[in-house]
PDB file of N, CA and C in Angstrom:
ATOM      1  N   UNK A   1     -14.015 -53.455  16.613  1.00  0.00           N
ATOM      2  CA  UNK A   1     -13.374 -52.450  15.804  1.00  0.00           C
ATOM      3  C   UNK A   1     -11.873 -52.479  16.069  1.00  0.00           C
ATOM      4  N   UNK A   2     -11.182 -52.027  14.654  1.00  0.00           N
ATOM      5  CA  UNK A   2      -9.799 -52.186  14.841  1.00  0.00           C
ATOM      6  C   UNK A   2      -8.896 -51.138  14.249  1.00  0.00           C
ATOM      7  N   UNK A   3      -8.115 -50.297  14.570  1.00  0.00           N
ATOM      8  CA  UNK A   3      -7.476 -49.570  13.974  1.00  0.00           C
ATOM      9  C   UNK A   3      -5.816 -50.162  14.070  1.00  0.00           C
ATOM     10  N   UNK A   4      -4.845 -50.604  13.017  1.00  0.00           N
ATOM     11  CA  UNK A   4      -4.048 -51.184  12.951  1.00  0.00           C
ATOM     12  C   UNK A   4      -2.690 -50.125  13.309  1.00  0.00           C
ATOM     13  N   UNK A   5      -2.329 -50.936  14.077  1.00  0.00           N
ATOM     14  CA  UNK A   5      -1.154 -50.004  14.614  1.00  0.00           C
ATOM     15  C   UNK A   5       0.137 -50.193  13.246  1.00  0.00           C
ATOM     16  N   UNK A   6       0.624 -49.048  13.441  1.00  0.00           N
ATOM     17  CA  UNK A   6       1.578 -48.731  12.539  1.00  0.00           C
ATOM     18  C   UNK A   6       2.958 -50.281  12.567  1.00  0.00           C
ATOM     19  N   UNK A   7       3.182 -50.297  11.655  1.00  0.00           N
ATOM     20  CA  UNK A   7       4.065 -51.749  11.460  1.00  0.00           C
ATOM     21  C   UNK A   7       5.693 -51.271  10.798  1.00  0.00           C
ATOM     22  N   UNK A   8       6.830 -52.173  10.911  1.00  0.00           N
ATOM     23  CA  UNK A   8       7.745 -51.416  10.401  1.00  0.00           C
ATOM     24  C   UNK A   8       7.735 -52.152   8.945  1.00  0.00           C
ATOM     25  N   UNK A   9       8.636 -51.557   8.079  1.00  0.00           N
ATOM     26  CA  UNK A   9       8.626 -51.761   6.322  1.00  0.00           C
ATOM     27  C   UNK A   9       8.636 -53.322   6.502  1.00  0.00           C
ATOM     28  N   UNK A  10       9.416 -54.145   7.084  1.00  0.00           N
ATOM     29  CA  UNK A  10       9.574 -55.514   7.225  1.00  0.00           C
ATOM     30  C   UNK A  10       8.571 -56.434   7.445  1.00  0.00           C
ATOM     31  N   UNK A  11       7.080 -55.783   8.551  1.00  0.00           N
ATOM     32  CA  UNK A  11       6.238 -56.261   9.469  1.00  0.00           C
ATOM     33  C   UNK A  11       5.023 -56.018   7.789  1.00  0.00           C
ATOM     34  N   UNK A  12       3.858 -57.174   7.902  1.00  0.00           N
ATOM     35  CA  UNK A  12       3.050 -57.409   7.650  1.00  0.00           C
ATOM     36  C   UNK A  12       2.203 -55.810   7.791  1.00  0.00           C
ATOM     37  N   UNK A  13       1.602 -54.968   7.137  1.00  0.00           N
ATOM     38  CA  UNK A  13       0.510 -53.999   7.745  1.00  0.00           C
ATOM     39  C   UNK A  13      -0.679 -54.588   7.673  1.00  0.00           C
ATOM     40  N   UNK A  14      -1.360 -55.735   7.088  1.00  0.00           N
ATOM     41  CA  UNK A  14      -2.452 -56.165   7.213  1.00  0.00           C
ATOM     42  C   UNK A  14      -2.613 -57.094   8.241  1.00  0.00           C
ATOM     43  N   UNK A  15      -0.988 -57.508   8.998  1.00  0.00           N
ATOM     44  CA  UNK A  15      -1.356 -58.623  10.047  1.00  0.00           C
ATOM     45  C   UNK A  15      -2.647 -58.336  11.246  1.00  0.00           C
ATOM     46  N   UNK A  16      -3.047 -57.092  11.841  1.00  0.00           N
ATOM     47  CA  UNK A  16      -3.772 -57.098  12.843  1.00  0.00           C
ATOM     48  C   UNK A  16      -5.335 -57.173  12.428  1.00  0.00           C
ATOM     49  N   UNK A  17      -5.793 -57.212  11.137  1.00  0.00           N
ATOM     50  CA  UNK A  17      -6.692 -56.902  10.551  1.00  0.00           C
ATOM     51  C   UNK A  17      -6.872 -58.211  10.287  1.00  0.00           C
ATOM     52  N   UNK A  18      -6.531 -59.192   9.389  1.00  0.00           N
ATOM     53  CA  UNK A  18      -6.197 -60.392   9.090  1.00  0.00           C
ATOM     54  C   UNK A  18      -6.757 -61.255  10.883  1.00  0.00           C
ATOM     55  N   UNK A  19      -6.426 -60.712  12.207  1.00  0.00           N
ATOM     56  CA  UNK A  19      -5.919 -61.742  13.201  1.00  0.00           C
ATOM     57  C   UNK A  19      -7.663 -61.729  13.713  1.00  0.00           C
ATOM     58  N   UNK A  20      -8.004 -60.184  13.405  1.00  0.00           N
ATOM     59  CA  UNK A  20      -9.306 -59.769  14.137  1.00  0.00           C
ATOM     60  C   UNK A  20     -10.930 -60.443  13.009  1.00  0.00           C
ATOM     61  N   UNK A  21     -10.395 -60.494  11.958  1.00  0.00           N
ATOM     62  CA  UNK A  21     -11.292 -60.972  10.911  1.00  0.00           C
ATOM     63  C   UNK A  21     -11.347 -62.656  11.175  1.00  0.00           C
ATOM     64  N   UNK A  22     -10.171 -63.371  11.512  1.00  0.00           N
ATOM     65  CA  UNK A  22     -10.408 -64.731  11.688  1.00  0.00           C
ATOM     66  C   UNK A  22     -11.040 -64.430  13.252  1.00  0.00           C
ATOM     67  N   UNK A  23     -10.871 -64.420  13.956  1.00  0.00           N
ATOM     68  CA  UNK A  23     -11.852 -63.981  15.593  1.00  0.00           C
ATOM     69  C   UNK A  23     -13.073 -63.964  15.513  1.00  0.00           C
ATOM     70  N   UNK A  24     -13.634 -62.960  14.426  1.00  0.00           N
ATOM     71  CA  UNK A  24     -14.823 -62.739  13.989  1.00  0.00           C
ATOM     72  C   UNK A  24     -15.096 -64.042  13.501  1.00  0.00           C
ATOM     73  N   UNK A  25     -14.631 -64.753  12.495  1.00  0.00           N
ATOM     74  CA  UNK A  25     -15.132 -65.946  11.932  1.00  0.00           C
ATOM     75  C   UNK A  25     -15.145 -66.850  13.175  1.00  0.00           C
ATOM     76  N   UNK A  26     -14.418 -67.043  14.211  1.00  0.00           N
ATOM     77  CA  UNK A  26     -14.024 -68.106  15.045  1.00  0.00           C
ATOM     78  C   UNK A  26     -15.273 -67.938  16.063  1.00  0.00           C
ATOM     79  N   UNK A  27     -16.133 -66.689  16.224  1.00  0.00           N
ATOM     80  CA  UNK A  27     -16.865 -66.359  16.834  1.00  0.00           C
ATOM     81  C   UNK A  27     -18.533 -65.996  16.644  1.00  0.00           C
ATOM     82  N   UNK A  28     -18.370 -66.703  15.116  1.00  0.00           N
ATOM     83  CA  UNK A  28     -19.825 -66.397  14.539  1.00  0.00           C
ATOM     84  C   UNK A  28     -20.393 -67.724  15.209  1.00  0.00           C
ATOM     85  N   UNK A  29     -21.929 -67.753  15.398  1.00  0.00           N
ATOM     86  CA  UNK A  29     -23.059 -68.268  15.550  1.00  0.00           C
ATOM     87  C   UNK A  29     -24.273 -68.507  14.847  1.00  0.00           C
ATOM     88  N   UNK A  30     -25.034 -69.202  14.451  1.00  0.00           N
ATOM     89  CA  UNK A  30     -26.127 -68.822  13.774  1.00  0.00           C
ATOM     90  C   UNK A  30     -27.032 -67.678  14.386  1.00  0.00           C
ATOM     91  N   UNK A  31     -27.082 -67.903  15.785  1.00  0.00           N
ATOM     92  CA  UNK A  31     -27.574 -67.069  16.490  1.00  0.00           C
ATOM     93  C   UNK A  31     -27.007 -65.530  16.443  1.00  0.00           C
ATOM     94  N   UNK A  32     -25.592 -65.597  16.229  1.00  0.00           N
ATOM     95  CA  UNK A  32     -25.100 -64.698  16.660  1.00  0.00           C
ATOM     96  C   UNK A  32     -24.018 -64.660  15.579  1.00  0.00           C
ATOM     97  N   UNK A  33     -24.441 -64.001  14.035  1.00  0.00           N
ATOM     98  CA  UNK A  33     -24.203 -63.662  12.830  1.00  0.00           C
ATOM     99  C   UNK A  33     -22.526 -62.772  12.985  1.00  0.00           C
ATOM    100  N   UNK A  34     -22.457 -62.017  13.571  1.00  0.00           N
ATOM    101  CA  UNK A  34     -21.593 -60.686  13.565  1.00  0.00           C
ATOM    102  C   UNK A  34     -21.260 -60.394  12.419  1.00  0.00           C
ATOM    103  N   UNK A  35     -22.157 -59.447  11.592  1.00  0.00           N
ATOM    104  CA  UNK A  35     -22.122 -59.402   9.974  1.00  0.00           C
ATOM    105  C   UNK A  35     -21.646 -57.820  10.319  1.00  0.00           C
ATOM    106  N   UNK A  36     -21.019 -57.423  11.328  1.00  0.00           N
ATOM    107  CA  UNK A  36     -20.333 -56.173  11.130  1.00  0.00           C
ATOM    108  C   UNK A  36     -18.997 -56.284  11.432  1.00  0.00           C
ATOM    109  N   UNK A  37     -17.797 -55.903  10.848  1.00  0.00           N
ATOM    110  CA  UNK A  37     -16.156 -55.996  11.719  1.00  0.00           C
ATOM    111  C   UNK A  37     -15.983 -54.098  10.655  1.00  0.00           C
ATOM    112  N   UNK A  38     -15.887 -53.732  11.580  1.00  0.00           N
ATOM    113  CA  UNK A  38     -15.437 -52.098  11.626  1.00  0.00           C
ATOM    114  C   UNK A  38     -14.043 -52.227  12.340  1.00  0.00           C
ATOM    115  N   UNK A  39     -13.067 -51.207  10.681  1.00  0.00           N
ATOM    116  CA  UNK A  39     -11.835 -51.932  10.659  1.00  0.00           C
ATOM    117  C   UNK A  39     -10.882 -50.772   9.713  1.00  0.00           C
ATOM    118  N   UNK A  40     -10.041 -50.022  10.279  1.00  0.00           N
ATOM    119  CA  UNK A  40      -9.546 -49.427   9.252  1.00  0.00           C
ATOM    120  C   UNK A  40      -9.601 -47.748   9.437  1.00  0.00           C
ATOM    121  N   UNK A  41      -9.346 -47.028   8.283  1.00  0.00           N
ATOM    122  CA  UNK A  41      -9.412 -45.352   8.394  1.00  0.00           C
ATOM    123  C   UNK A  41      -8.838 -44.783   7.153  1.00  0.00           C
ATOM    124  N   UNK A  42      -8.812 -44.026   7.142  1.00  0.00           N
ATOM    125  CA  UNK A  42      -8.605 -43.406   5.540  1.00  0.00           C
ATOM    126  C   UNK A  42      -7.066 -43.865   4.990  1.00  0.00           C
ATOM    127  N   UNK A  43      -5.757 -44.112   6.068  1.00  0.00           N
ATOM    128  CA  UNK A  43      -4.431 -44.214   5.701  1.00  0.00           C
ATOM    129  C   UNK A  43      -4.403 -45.438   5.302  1.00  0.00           C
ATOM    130  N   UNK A  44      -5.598 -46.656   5.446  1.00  0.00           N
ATOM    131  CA  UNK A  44      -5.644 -48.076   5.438  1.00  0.00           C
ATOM    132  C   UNK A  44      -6.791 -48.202   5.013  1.00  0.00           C
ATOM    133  N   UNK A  45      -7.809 -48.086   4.136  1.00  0.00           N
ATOM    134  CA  UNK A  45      -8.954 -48.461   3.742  1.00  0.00           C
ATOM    135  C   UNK A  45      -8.938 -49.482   2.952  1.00  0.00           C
ATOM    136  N   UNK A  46      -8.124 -49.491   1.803  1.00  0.00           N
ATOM    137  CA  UNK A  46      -7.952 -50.371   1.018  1.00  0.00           C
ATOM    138  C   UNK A  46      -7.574 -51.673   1.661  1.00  0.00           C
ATOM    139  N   UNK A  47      -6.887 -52.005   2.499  1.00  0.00           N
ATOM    140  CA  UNK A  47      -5.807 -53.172   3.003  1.00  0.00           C
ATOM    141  C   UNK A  47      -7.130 -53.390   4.524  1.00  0.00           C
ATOM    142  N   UNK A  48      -8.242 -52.627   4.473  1.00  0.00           N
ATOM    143  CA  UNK A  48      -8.932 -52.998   5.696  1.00  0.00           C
ATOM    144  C   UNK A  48     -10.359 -53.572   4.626  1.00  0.00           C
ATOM    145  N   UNK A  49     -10.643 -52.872   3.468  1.00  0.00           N
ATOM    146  CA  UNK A  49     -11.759 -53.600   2.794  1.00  0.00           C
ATOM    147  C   UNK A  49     -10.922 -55.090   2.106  1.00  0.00           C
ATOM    148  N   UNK A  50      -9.715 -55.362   2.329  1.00  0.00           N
ATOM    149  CA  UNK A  50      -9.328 -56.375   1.542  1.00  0.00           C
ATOM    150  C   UNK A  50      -9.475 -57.446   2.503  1.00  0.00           C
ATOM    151  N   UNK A  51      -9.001 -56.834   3.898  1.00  0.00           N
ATOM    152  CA  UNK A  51      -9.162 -58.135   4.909  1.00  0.00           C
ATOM    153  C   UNK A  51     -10.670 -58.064   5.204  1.00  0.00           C
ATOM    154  N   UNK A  52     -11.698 -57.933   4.552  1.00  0.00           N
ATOM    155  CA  UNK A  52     -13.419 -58.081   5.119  1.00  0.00           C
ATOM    156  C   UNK A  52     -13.810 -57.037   5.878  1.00  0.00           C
ATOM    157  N   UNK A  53     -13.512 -55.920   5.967  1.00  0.00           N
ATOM    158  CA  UNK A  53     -14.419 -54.477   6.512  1.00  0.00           C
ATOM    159  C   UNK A  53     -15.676 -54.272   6.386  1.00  0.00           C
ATOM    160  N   UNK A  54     -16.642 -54.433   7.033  1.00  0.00           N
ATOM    161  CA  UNK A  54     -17.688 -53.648   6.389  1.00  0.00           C
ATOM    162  C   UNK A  54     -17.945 -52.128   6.651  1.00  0.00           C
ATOM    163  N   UNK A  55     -17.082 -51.672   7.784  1.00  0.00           N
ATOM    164  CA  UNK A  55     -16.915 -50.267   8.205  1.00  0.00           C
ATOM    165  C   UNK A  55     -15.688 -49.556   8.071  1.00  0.00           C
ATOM    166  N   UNK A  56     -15.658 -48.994   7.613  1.00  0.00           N
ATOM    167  CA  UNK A  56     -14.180 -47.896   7.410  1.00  0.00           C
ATOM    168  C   UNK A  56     -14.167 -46.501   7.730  1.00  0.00           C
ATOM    169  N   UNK A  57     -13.786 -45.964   8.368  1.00  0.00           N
ATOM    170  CA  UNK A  57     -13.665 -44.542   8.984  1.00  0.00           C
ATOM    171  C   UNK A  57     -12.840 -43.893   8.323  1.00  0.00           C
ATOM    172  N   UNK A  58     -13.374 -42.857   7.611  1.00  0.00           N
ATOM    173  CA  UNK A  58     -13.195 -42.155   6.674  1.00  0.00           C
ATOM    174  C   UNK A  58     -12.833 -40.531   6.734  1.00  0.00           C
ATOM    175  N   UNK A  59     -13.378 -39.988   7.610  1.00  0.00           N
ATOM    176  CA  UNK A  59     -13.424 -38.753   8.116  1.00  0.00           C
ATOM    177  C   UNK A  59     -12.100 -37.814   7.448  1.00  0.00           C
ATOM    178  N   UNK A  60     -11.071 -38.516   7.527  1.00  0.00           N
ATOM    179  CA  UNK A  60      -9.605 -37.466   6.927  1.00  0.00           C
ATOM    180  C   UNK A  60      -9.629 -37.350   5.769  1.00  0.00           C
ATOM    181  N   UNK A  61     -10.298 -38.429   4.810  1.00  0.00           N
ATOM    182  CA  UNK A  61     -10.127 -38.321   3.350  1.00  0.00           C
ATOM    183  C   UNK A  61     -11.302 -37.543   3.076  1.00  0.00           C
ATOM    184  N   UNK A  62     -12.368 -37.307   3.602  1.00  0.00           N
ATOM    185  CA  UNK A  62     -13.347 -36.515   3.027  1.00  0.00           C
ATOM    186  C   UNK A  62     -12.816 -35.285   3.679  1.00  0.00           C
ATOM    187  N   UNK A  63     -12.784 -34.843   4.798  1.00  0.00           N
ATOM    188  CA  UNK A  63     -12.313 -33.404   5.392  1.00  0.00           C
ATOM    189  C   UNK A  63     -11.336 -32.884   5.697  1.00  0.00           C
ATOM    190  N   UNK A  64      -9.891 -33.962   5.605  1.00  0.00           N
ATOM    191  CA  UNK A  64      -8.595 -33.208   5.426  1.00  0.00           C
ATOM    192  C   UNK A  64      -8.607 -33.475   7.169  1.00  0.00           C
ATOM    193  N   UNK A  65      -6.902 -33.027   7.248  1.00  0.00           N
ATOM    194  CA  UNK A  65      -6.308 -33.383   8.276  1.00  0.00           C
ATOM    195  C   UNK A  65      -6.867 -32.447   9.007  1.00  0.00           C
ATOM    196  N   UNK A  66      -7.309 -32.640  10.749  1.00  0.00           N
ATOM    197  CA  UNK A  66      -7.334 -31.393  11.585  1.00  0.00           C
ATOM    198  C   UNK A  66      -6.286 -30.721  11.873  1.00  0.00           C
ATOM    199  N   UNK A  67      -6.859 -29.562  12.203  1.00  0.00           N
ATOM    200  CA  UNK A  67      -6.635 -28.496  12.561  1.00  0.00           C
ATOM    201  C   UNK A  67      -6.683 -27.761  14.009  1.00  0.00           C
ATOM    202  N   UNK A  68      -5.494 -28.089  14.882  1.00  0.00           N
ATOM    203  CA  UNK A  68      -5.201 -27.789  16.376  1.00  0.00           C
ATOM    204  C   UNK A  68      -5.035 -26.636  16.655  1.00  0.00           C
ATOM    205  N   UNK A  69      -4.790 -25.650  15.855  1.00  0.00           N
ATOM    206  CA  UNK A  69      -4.571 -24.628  16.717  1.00  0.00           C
ATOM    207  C   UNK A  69      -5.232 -23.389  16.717  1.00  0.00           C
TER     208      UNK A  69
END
């Protein structure tokens, strides 16, 4: 699982997503499929189902930002 750290306007935002999806490929097996890469969160869903997600964490877009105090 990967949650992509914030990048500046210049920097790639899909680079860490992109690095962890080839890993996954570099690391499949017949034996050992890894047909899951959980990847992403509501501020990046799109740019995490584009690099191969099959999991996206969603929680803020369905229930809104928390609430601390």
């Amino acid at each position: 699982m990967t949650i992509p750290a914030p990048v500046a306007e210049t920097e790639d935002p899909k680079q860490s997503l992109k690095l962890l999806y080839r890993l996954r490929e570099q690391l499949k097996t017949a034996d050992n499929p890894l047909n899951t890469l959980s990847m992403g969160m509501s501020d990046d869903l799109e740019d995490a189902i584009c690099e191969g997600s099959t999991i996206v964490r969603i929680g803020t877009a369905i229930f809104g930002t928390r609430n601390y105090s």
